[in-house]
Structures are given as structure tokens and as C-alpha cells.
C-alpha atoms as a PDB file:
ATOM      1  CA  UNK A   1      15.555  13.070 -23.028  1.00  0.00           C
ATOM      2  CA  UNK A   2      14.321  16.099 -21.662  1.00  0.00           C
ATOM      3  CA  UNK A   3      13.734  17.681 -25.073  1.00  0.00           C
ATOM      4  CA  UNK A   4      11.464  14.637 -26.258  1.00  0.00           C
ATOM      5  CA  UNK A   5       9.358  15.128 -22.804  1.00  0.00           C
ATOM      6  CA  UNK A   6       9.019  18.394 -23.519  1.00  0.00           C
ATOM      7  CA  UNK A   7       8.023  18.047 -27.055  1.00  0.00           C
ATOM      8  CA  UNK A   8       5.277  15.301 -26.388  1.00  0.00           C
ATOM      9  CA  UNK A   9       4.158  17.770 -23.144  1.00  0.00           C
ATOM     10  CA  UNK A  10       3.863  20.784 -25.920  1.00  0.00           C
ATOM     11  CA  UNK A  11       1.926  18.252 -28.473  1.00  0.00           C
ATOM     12  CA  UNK A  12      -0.704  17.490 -25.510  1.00  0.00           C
ATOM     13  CA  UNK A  13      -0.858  21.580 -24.566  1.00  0.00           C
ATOM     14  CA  UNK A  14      -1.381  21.694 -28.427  1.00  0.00           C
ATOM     15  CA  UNK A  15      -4.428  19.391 -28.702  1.00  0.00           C
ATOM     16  CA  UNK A  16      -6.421  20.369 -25.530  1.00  0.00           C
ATOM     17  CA  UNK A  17      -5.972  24.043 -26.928  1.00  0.00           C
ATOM     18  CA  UNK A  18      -7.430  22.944 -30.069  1.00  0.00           C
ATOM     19  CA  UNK A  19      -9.466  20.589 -28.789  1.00  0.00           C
ATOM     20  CA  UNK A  20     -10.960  23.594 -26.526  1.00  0.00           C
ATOM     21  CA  UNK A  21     -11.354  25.882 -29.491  1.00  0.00           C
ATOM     22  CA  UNK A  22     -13.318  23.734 -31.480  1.00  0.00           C
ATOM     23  CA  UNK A  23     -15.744  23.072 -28.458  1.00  0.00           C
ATOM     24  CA  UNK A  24     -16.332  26.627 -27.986  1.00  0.00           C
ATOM     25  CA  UNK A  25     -16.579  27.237 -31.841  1.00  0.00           C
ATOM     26  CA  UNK A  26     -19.307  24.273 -31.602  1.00  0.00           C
ATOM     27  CA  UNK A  27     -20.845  25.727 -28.522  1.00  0.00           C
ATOM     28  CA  UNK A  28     -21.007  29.484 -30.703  1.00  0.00           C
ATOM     29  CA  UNK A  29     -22.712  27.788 -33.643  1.00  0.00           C
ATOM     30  CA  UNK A  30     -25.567  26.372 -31.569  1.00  0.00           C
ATOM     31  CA  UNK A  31     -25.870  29.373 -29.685  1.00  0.00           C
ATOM     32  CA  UNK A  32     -26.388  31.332 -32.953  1.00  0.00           C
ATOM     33  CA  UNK A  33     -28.818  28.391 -34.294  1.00  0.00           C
ATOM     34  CA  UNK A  34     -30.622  28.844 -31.269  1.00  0.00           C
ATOM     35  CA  UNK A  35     -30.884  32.855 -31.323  1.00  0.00           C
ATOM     36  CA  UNK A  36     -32.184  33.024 -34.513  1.00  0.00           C
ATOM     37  CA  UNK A  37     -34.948  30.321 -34.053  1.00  0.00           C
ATOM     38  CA  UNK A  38     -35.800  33.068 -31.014  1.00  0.00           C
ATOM     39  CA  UNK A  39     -35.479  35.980 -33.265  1.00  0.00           C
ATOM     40  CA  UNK A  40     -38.052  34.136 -35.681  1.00  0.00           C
ATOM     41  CA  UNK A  41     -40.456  33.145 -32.812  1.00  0.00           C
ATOM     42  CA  UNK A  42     -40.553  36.852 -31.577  1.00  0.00           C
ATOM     43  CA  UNK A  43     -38.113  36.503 -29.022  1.00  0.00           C
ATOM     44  CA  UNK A  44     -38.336  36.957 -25.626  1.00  0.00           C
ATOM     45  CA  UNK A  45     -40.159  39.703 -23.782  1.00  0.00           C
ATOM     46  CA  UNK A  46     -37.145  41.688 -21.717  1.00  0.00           C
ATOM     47  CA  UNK A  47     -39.973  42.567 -18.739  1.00  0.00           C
ATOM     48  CA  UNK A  48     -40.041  38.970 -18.057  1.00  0.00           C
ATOM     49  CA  UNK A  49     -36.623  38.300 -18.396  1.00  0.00           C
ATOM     50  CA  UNK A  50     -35.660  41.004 -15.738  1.00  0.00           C
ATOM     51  CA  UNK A  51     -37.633  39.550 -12.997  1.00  0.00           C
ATOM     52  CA  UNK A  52     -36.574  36.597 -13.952  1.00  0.00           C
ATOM     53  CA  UNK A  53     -33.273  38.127 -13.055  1.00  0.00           C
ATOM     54  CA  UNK A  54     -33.561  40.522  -9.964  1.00  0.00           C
ATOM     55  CA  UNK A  55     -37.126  39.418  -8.847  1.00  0.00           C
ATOM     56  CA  UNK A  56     -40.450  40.163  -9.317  1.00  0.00           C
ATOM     57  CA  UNK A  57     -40.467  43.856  -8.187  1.00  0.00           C
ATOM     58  CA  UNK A  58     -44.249  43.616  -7.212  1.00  0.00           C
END
């Protein structure tokens, strides 16, 4: 009995692992998408992305 629990328990660990793989493999694709519709648009300019960041520094 304690063999099947631990089976079904190691079938469940085995799809929310893959489950969570896929997700992030998703998540990767769109962030690439995304970074190369940037790269085509000119980016981003890094001076207003840093005081973004820490502040404006003025």
C-alpha cells in the first residue's frame, strides 16, 4: 500500500516538475519575442533605465 502511495506521490512530483518547466520554457520564448521586437525598435536607452533604477541622480 505504501508503494502505490508513493508511486502516485512521485507521478504528481513528476507533473508539477514538468508542468513548471514548460511554463518557464513558455515564459523564455516570450521573453525572447519580446527582446527582439526591442532590439528592432532601437531598444532602450541604458541612461534612462538607470534612474529608473537607483534614482534620478539630479
Amino acid at each position: 500500500m505504501i508503494g502505490v502511495v508513493q508511486l502516485i506521490r512521485g507521478l504528481v512530483m513528476a507533473a508539477l516538475l514538468m508542468g513548471a518547466a514548460g511554463t518557464l520554457v513558455e515564459a523564455t520564448g516570450i521573453v525572447g519575442r519580446e527582446a527582439a521586437k526591442a532590439h528592432q525598435r532601437g531598444g532602450i536607452k541604458f541612461k534612462w533605465l538607470n534612474q529608473q533604477l537607483v534614482g534620478g541622480g539630479k
